[in-house]
N, C-alpha and C. Protein backbone atom coordinates (compact mmCIF):
# COMPACT_ATOMS: atom_id res chain seq x y z
N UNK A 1 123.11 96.20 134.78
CA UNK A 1 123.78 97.12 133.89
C UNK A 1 124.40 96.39 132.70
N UNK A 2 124.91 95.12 133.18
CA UNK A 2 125.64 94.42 131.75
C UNK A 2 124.72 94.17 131.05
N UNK A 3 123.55 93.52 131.24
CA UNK A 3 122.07 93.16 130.44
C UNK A 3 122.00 94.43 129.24
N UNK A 4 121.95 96.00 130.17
CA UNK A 4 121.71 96.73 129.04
C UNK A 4 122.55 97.15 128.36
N UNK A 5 123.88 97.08 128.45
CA UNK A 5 124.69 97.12 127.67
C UNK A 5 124.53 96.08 126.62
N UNK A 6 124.34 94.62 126.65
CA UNK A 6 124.33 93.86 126.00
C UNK A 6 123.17 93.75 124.69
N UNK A 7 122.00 94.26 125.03
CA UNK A 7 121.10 94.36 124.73
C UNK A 7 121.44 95.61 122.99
N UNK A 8 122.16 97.00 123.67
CA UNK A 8 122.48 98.03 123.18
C UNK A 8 123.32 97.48 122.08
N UNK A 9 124.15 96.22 122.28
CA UNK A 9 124.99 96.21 121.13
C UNK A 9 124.65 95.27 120.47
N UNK A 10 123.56 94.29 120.84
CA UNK A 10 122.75 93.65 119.88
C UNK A 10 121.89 94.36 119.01
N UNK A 11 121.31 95.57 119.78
CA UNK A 11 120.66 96.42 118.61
C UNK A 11 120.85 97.21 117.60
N UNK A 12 122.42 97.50 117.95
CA UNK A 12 122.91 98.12 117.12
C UNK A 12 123.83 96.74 115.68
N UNK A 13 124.05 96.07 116.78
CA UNK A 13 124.01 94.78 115.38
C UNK A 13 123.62 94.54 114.69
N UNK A 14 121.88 94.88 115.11
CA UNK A 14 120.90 94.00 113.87
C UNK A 14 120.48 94.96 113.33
N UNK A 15 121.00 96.69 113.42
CA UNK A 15 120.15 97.63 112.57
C UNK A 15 121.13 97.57 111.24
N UNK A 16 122.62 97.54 111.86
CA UNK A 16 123.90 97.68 110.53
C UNK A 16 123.45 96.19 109.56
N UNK A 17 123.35 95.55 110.23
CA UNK A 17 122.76 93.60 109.19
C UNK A 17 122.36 94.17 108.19
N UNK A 18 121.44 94.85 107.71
CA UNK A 18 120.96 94.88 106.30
C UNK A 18 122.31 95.45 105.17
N UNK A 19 122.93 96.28 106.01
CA UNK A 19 123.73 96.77 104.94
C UNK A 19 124.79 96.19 104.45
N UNK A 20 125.28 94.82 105.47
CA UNK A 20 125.97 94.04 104.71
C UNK A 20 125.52 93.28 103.44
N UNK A 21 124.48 93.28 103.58
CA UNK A 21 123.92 92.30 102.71
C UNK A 21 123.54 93.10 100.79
N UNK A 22 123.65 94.34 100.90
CA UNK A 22 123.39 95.60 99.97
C UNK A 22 124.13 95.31 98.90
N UNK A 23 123.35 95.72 97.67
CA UNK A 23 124.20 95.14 95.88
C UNK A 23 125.04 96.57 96.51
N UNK A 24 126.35 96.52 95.53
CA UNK A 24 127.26 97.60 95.40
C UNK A 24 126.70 98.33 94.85
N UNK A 25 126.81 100.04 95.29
CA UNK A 25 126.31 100.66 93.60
C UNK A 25 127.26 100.89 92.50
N UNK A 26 126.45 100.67 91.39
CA UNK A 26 127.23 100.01 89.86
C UNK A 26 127.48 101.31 88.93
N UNK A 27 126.52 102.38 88.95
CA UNK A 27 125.98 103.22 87.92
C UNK A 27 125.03 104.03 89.04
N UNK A 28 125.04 105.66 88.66
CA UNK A 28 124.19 106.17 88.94
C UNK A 28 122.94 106.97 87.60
N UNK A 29 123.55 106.37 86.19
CA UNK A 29 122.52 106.57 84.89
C UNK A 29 121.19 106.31 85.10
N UNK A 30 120.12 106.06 84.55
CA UNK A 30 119.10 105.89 84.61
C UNK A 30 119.19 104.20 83.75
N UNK A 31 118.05 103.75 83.88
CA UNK A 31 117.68 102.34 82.90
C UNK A 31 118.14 102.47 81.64
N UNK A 32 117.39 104.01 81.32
CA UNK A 32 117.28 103.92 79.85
C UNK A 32 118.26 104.08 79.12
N UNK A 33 119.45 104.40 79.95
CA UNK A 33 121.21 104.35 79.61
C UNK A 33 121.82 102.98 79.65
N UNK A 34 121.17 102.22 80.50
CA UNK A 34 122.12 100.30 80.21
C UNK A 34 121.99 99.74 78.93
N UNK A 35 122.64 98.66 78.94
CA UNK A 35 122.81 97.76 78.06
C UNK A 35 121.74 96.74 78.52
N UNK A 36 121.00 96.45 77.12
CA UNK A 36 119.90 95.56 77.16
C UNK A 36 120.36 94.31 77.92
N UNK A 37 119.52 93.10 78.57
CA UNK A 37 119.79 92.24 78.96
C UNK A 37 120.42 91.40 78.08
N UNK A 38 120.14 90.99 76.90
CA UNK A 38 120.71 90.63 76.29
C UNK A 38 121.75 91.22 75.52
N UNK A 39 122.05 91.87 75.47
CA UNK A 39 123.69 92.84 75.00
C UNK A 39 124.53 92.20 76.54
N UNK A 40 123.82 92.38 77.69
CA UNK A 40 124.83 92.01 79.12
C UNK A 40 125.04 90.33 78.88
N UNK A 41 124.11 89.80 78.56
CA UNK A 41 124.25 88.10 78.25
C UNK A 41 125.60 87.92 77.15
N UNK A 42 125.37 88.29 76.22
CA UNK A 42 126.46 88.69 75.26
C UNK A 42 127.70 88.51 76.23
N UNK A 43 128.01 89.87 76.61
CA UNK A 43 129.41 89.95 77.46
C UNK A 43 129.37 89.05 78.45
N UNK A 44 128.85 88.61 79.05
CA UNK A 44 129.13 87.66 79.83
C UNK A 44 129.06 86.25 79.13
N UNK A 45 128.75 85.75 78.48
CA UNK A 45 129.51 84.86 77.71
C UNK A 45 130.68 84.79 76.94
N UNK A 46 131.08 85.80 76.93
CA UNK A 46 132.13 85.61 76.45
C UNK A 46 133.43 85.49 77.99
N UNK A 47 132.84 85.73 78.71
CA UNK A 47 133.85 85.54 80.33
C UNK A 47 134.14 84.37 80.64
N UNK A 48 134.70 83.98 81.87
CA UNK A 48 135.08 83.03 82.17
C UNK A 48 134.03 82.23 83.36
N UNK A 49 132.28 82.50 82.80
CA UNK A 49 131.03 81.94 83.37
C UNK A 49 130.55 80.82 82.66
N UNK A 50 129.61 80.02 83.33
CA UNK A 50 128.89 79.25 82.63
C UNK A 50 127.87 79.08 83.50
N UNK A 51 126.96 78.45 82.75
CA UNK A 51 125.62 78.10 83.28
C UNK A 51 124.95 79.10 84.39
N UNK A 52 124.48 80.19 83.56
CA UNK A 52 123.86 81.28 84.23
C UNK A 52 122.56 81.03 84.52
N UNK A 53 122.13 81.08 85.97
CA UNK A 53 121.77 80.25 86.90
C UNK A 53 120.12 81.60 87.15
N UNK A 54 120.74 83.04 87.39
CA UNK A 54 120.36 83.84 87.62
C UNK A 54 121.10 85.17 87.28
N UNK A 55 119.75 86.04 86.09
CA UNK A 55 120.19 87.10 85.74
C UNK A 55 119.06 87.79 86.47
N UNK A 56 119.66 89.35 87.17
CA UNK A 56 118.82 90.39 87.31
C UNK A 56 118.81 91.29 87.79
N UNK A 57 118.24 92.23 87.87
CA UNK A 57 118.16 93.94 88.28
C UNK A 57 118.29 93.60 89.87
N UNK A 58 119.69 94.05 90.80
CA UNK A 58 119.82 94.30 91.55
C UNK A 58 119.99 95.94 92.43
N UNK A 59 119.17 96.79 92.70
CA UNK A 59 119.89 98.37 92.95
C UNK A 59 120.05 98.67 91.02
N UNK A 60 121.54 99.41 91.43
CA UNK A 60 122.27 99.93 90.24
C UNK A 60 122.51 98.62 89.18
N UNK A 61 122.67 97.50 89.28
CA UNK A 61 123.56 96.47 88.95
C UNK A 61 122.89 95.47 88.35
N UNK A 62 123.43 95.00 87.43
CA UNK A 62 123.20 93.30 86.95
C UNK A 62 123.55 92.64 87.61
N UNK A 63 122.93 91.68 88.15
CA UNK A 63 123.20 90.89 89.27
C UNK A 63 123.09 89.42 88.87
N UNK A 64 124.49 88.52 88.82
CA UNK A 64 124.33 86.91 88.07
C UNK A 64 124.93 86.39 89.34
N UNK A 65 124.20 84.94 88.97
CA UNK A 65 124.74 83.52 89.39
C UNK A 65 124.67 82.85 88.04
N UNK A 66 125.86 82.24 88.64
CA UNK A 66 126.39 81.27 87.46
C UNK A 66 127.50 80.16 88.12
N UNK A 67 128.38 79.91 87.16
CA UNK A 67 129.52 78.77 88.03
C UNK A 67 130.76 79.80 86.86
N UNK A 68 131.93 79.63 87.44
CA UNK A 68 132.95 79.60 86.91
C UNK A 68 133.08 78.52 86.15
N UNK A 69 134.25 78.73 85.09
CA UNK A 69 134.42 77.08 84.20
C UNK A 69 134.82 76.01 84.79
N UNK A 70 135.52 76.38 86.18
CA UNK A 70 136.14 75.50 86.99
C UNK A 70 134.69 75.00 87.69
N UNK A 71 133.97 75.30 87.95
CA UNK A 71 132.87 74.88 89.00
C UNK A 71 132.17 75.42 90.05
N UNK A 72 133.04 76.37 90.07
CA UNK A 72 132.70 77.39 91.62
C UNK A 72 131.60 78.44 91.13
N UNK A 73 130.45 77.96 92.21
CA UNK A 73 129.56 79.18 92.72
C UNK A 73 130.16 80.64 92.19
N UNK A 74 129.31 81.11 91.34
CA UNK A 74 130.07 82.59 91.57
C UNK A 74 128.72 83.87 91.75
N UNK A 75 128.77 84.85 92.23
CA UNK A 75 128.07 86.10 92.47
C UNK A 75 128.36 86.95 91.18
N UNK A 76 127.83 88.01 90.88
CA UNK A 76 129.11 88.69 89.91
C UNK A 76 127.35 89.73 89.90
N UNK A 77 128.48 91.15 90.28
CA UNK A 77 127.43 92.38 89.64
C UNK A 77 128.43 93.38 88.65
N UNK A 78 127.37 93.42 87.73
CA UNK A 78 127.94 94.30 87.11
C UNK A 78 127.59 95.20 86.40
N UNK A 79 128.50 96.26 86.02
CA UNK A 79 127.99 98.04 85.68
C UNK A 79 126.95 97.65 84.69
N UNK A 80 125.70 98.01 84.55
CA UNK A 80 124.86 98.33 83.60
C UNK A 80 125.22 98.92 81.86
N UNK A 81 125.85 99.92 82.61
CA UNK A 81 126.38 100.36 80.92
C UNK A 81 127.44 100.15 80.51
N UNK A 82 128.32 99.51 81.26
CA UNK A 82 129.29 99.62 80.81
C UNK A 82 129.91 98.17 80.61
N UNK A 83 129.01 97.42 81.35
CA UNK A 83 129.44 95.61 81.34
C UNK A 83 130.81 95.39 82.07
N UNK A 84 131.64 95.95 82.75
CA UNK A 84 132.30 95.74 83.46
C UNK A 84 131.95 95.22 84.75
N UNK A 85 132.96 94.39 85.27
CA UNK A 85 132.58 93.61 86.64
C UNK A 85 132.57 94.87 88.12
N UNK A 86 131.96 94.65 88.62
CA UNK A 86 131.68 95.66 89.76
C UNK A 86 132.55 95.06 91.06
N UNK A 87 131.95 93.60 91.29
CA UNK A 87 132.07 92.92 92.16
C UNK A 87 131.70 91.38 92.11
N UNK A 88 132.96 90.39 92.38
CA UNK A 88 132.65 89.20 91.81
C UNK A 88 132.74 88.26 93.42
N UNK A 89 131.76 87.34 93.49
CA UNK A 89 132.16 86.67 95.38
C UNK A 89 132.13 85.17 94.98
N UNK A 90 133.19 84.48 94.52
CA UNK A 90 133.47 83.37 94.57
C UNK A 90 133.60 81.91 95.23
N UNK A 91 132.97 81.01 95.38
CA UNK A 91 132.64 80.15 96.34
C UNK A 91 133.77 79.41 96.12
């Protein structure tokens, strides 16, 4: 009986796993409402990023790697149209 219990809450473990891993949603507009990639490059240079590592269409979201000025790893999605930060995960 403990086996299948055990079993039951491993499965239910590994079905929720994907959704941790899910971009936030940013925007529910269409494409043709964002800000060009380069209009988003723009605003994000002017932030407190450097060396953008990785830009791109995540879900709803712009989705970067880069470093902070300090050095740290950073995640960062953000609203499509509006260039605001959504969600930033800092190393």
């Amino acid at each position: 009986m403990k086996s299948v219990f055990k079993l039951a809450v491993l499965a239910a473990a590994v079905s929720f796993a994907p959704a941790a891993f899910a971009s936030p949603e940013c925007t529910k507009k269409p494409q043709s409402e964002w800000l060009t990639q380069e209009q988003m490059k723009e605003i994000i240079a002017k932030m407190d990023f450097k060396a953008v590592k990785v830009f791109q269409i995540s879900g709803s979201c712009y989705e970067v790697y880069a470093h902070t000025k300090d050095g740290h790893r950073a995640e960062i999605y953000f609203n499509p149209v509006t260039g605001k930060v959504v969600e930033k995960n800092v190393d």
